[in-house]
N, C-alpha and C. Protein backbone atom coordinates (compact mmCIF):
# COMPACT_ATOMS: atom_id res chain seq x y z
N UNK A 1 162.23 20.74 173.13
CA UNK A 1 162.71 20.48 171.79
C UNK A 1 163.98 19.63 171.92
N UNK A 2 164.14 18.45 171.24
CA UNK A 2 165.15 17.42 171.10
C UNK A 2 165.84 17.62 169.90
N UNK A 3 167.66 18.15 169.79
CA UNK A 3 167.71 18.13 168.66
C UNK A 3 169.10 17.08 168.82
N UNK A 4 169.38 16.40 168.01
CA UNK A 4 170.51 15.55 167.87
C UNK A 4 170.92 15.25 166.61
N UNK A 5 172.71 15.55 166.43
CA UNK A 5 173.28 14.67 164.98
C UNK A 5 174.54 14.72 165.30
N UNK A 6 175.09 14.44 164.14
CA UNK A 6 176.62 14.15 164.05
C UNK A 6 177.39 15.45 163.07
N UNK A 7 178.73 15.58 162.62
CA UNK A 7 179.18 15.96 161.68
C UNK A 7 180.52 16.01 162.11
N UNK A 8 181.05 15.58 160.60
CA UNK A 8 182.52 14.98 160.15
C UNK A 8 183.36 16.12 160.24
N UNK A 9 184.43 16.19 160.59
CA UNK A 9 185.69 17.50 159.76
C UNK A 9 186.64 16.65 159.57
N UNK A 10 187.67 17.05 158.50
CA UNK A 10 189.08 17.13 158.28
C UNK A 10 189.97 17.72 158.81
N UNK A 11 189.65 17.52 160.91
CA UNK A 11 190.75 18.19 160.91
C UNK A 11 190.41 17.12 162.39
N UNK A 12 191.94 17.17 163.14
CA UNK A 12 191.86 16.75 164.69
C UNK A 12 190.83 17.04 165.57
N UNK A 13 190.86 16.26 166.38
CA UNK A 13 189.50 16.81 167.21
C UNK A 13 190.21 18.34 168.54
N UNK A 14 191.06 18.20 168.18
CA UNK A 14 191.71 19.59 169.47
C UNK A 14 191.88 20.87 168.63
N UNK A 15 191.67 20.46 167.19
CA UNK A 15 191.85 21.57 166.48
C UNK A 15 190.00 22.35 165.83
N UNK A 16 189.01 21.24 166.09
CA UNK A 16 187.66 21.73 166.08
C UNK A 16 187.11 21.81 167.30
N UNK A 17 187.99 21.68 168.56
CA UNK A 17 187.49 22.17 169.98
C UNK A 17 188.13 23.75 169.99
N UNK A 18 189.01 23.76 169.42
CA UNK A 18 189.88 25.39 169.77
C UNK A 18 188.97 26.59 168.73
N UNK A 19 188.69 25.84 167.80
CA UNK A 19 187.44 26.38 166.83
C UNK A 19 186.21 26.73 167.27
N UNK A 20 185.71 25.92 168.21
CA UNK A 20 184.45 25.99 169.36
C UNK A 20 184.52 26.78 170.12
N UNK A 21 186.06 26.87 171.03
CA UNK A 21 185.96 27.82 171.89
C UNK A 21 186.64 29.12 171.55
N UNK A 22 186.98 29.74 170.40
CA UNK A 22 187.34 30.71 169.90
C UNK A 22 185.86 31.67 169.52
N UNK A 23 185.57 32.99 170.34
CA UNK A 23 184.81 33.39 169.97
C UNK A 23 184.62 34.35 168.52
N UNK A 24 185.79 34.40 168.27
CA UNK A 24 185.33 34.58 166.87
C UNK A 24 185.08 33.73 165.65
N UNK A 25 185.88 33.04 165.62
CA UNK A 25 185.28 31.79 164.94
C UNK A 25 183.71 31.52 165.12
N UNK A 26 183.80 31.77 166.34
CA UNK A 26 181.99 31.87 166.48
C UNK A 26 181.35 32.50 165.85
N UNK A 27 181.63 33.97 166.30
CA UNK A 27 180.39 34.71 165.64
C UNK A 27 180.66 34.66 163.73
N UNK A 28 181.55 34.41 163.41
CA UNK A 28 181.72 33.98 161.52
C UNK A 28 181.14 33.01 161.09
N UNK A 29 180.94 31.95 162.22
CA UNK A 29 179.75 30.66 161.93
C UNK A 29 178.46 30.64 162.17
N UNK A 30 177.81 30.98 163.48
CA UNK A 30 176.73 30.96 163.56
C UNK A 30 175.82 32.09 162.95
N UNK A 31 174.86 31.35 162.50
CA UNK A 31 173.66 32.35 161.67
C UNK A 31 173.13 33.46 162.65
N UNK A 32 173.34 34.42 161.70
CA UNK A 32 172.66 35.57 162.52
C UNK A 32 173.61 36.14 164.04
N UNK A 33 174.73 35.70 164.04
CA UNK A 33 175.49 36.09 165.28
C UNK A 33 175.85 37.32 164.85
N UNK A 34 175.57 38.31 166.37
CA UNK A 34 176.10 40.14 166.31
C UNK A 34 176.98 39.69 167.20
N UNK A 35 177.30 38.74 168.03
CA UNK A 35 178.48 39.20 169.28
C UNK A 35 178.24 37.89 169.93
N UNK A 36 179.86 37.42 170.30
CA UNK A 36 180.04 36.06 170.99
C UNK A 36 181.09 36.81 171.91
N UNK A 37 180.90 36.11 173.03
CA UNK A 37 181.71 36.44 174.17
C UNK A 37 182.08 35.05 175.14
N UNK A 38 183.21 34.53 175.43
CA UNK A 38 183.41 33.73 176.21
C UNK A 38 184.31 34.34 177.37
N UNK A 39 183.76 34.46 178.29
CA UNK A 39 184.72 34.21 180.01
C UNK A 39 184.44 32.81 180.95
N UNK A 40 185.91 32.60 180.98
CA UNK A 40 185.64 31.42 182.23
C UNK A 40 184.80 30.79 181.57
N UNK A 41 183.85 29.85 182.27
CA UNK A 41 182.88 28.88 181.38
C UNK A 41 181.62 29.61 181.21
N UNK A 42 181.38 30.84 181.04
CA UNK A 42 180.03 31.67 180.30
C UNK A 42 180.11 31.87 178.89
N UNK A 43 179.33 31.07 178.17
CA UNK A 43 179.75 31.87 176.51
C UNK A 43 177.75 32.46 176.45
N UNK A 44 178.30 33.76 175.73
CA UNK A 44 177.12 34.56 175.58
C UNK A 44 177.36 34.99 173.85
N UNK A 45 176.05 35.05 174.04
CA UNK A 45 175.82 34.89 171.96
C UNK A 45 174.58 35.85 171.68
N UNK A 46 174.97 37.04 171.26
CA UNK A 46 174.15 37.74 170.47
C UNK A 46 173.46 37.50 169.39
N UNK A 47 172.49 37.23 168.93
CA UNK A 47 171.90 36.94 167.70
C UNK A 47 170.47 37.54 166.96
N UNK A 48 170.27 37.63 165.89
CA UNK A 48 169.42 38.74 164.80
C UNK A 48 168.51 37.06 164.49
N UNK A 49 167.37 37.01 164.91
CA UNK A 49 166.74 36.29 164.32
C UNK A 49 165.80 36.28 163.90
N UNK A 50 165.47 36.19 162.44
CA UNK A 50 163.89 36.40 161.61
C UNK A 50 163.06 35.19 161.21
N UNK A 51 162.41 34.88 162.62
CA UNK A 51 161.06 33.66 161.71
C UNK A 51 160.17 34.33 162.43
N UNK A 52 158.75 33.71 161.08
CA UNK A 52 157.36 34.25 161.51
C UNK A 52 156.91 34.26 163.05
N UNK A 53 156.42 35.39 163.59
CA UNK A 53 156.25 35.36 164.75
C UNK A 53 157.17 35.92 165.76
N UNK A 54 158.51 35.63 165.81
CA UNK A 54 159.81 35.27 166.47
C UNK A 54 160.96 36.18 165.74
N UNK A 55 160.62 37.54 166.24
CA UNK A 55 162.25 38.14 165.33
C UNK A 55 162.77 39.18 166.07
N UNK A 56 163.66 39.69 166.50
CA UNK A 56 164.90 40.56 166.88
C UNK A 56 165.87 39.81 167.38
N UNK A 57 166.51 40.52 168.22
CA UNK A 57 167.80 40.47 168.88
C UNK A 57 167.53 40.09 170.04
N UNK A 58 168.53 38.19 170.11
CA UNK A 58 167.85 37.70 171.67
C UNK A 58 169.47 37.41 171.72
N UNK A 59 169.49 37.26 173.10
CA UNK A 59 170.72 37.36 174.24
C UNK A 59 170.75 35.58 174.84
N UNK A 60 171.56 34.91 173.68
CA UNK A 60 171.68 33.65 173.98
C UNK A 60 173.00 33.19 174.97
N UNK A 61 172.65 32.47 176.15
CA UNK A 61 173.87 32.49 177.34
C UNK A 61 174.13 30.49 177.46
N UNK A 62 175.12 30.77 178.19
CA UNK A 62 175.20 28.99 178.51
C UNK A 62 176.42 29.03 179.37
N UNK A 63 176.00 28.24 180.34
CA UNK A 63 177.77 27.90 181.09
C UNK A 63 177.64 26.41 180.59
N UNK A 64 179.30 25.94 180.49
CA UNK A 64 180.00 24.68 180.72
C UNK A 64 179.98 24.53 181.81
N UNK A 65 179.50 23.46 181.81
CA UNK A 65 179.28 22.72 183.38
C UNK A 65 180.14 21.56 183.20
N UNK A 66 180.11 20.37 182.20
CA UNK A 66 181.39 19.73 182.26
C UNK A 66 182.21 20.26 181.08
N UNK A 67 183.51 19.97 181.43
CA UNK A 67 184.44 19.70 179.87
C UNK A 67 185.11 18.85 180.24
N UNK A 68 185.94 17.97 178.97
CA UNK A 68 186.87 17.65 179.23
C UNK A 68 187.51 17.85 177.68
N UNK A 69 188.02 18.54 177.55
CA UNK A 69 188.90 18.92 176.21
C UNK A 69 189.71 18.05 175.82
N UNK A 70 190.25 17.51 174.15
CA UNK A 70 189.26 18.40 173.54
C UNK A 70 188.35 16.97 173.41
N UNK A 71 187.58 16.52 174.50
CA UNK A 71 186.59 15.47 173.95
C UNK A 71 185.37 15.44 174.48
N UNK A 72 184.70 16.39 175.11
CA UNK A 72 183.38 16.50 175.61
C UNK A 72 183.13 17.73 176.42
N UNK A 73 181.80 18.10 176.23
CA UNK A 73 181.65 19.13 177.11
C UNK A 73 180.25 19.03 176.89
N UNK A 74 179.22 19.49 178.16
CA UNK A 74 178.02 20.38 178.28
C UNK A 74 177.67 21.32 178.75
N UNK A 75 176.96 22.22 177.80
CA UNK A 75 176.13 23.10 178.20
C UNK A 75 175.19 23.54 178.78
N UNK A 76 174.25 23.88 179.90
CA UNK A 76 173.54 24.45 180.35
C UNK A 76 173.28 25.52 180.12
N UNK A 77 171.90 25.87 179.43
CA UNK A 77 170.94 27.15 179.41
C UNK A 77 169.51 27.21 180.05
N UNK A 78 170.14 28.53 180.49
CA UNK A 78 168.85 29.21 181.43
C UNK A 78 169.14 30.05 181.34
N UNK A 79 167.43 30.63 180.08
CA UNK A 79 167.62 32.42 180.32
C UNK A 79 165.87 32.49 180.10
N UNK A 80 165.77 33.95 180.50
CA UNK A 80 164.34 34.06 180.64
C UNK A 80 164.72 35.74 180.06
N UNK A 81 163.24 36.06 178.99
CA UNK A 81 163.45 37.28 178.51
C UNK A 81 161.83 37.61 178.15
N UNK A 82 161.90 38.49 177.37
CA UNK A 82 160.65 38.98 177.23
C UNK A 82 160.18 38.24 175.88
N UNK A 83 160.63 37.18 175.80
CA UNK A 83 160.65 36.12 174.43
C UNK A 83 160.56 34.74 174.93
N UNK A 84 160.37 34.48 176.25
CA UNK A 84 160.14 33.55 176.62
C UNK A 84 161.47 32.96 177.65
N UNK A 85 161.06 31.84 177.69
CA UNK A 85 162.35 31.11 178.52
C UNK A 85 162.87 30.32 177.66
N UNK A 86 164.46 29.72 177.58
CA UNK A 86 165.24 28.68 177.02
C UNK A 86 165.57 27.64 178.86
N UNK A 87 165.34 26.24 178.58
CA UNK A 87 165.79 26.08 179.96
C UNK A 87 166.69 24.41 179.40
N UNK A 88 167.87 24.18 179.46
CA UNK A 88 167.77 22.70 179.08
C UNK A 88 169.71 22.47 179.12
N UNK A 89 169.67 21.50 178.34
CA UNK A 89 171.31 20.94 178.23
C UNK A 89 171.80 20.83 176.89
N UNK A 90 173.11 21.04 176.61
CA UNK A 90 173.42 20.59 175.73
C UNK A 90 174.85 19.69 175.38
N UNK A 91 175.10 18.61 174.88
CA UNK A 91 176.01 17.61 174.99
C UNK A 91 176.87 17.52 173.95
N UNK A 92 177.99 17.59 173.74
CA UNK A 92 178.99 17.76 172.55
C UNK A 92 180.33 16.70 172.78
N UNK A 93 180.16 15.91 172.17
CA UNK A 93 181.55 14.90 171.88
C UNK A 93 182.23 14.40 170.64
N UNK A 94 183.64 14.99 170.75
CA UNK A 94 184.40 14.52 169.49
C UNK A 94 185.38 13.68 169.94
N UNK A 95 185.15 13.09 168.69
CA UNK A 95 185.96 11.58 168.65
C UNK A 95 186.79 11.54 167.64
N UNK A 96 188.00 10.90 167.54
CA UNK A 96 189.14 11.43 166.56
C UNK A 96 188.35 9.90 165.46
N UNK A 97 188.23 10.47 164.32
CA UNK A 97 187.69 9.20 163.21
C UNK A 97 188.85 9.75 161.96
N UNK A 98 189.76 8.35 161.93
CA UNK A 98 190.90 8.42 161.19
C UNK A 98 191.54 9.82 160.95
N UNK A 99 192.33 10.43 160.18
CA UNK A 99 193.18 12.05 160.35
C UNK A 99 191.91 13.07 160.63
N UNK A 100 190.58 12.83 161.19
CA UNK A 100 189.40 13.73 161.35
C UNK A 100 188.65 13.46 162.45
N UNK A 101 187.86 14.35 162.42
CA UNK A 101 186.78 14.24 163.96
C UNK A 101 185.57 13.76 163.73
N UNK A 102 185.04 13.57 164.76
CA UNK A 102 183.17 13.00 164.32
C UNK A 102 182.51 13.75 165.25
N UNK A 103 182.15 14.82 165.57
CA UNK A 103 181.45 15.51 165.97
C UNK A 103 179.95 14.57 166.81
N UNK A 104 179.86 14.88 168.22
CA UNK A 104 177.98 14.02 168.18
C UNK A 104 177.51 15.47 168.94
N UNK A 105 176.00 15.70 168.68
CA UNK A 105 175.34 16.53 169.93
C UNK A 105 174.33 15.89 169.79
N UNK A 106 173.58 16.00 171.36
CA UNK A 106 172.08 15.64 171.69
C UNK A 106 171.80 16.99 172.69
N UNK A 107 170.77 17.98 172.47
CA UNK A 107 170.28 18.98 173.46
C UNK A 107 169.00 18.42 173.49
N UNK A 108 168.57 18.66 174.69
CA UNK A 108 167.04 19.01 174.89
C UNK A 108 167.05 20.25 175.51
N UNK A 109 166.03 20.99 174.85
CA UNK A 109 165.81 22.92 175.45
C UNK A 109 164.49 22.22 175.89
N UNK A 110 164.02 22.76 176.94
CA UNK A 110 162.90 23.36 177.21
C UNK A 110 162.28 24.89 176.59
N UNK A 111 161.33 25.41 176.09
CA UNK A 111 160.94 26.52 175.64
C UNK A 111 159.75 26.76 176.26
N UNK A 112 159.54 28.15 176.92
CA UNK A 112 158.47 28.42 177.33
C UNK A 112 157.95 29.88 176.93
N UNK A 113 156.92 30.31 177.32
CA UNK A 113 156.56 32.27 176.63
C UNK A 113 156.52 31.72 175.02
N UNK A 114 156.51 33.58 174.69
CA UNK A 114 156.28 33.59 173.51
C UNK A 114 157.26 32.06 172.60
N UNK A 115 158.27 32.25 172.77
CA UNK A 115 159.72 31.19 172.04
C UNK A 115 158.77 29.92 171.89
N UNK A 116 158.17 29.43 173.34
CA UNK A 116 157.25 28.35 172.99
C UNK A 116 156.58 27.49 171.91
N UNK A 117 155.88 28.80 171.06
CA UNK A 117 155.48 28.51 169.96
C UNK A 117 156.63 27.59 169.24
N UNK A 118 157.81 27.92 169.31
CA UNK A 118 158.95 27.09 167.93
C UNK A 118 158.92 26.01 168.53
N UNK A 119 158.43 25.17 169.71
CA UNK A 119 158.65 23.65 170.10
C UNK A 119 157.27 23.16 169.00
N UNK A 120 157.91 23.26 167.95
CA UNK A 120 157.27 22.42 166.98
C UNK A 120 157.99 21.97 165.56
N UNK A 121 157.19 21.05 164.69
CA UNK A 121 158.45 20.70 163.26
C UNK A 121 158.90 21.71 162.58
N UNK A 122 157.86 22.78 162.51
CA UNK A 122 158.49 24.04 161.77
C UNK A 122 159.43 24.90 162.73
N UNK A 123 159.76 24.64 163.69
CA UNK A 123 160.56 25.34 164.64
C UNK A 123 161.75 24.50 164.80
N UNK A 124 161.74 23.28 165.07
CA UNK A 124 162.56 22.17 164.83
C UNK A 124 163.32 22.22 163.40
N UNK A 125 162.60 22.28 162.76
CA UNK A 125 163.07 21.98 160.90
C UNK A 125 163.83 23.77 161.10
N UNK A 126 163.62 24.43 161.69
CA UNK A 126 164.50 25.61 161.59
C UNK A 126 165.62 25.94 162.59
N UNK A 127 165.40 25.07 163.62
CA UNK A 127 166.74 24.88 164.52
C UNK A 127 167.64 24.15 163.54
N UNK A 128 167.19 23.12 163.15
CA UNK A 128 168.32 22.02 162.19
C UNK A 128 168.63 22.73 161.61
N UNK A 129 168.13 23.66 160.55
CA UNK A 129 168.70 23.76 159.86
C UNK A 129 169.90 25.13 160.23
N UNK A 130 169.52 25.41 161.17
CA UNK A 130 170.51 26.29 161.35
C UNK A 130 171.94 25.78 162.09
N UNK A 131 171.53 25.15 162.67
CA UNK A 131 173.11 23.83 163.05
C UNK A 131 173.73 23.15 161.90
N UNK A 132 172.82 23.07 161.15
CA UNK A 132 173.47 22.87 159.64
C UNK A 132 174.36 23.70 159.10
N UNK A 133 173.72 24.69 159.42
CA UNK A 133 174.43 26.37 158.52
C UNK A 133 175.32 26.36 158.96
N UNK A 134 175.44 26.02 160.79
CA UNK A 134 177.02 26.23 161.33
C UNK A 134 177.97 25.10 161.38
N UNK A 135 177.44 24.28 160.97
CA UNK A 135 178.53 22.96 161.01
C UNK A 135 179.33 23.70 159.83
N UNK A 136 178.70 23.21 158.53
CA UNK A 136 179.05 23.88 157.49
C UNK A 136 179.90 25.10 157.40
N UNK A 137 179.91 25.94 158.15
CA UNK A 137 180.53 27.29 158.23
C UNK A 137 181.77 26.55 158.88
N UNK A 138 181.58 25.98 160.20
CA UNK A 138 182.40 26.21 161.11
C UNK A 138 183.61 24.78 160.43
N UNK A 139 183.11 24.63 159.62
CA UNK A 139 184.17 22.63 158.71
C UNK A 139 185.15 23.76 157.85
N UNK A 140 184.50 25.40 156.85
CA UNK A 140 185.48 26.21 156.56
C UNK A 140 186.60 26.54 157.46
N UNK A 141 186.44 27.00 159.00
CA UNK A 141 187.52 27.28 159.53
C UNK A 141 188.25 26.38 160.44
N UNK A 142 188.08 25.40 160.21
CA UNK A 142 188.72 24.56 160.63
C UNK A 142 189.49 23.65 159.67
């Protein structure tokens, strides 16, 4: 699954990286988050998720493999559960655009097992929109 976009804030870009890596700020943004945890470069993300087919409580992980604060960083995930596998990257760069930031990501996940099934538009059209939900959330606390 390929997902990629942009999004704007009104605020510095060191002040929507400290927002990123604040785990509570996290779990108040992302949909369906029970528990965010960051050590060192592991952030682990609890989450309640209900689509057809595809619903409880999955144990979402990722290390930073690069950063460079506050203007880039990627993620790496690899987890394997009884819901399938997540296996892939994810790429995050802000760029200061006049007194605000410009947000970019491009991930590609691999999905395998049951999860599999969502490498499709209706699985896609429900990843977006849930990066939607958190841009949106996360432009409030910042």
């Amino acid at each position: 699954m390929d997902l990629s976009g942009s999004q704007k804030f009104n605020a510095p870009p060191q002040q929507v990286w400290n927002a990123m890596m604040n785990p509570t700020v996290l779990k108040e943004c992302i949909p369906g988050a029970k528990d965010v945890t960051i050590s060192g470069n592991q952030i682990n993300i609890i989450v309640n998720v209900a689509l057809p087919l595809l619903s409880g409580e999955f144990n979402l992980g990722s290390t930073i493999t690069e950063q460079n604060p506050p203007n880039h960083a990627v993620l790496a995930i690899d987890r394997n559960g009884s819901y399938g596998s997540l296996k892939g990257n994810v790429t995050i760069d802000l760029a200061p655009d006049g007194a605000g930031t410009n947000l970019t990501y491009n991930a590609h996940i691999d999905l395998g097992g049951k999860i599999g099934m969502a490498d499709n538009m209706i699985g896609k059209g429900a990843a977006q929109s849930g990066l939607n939900q958190f841009f949106k959330n996360l432009e409030t606390k910042v």
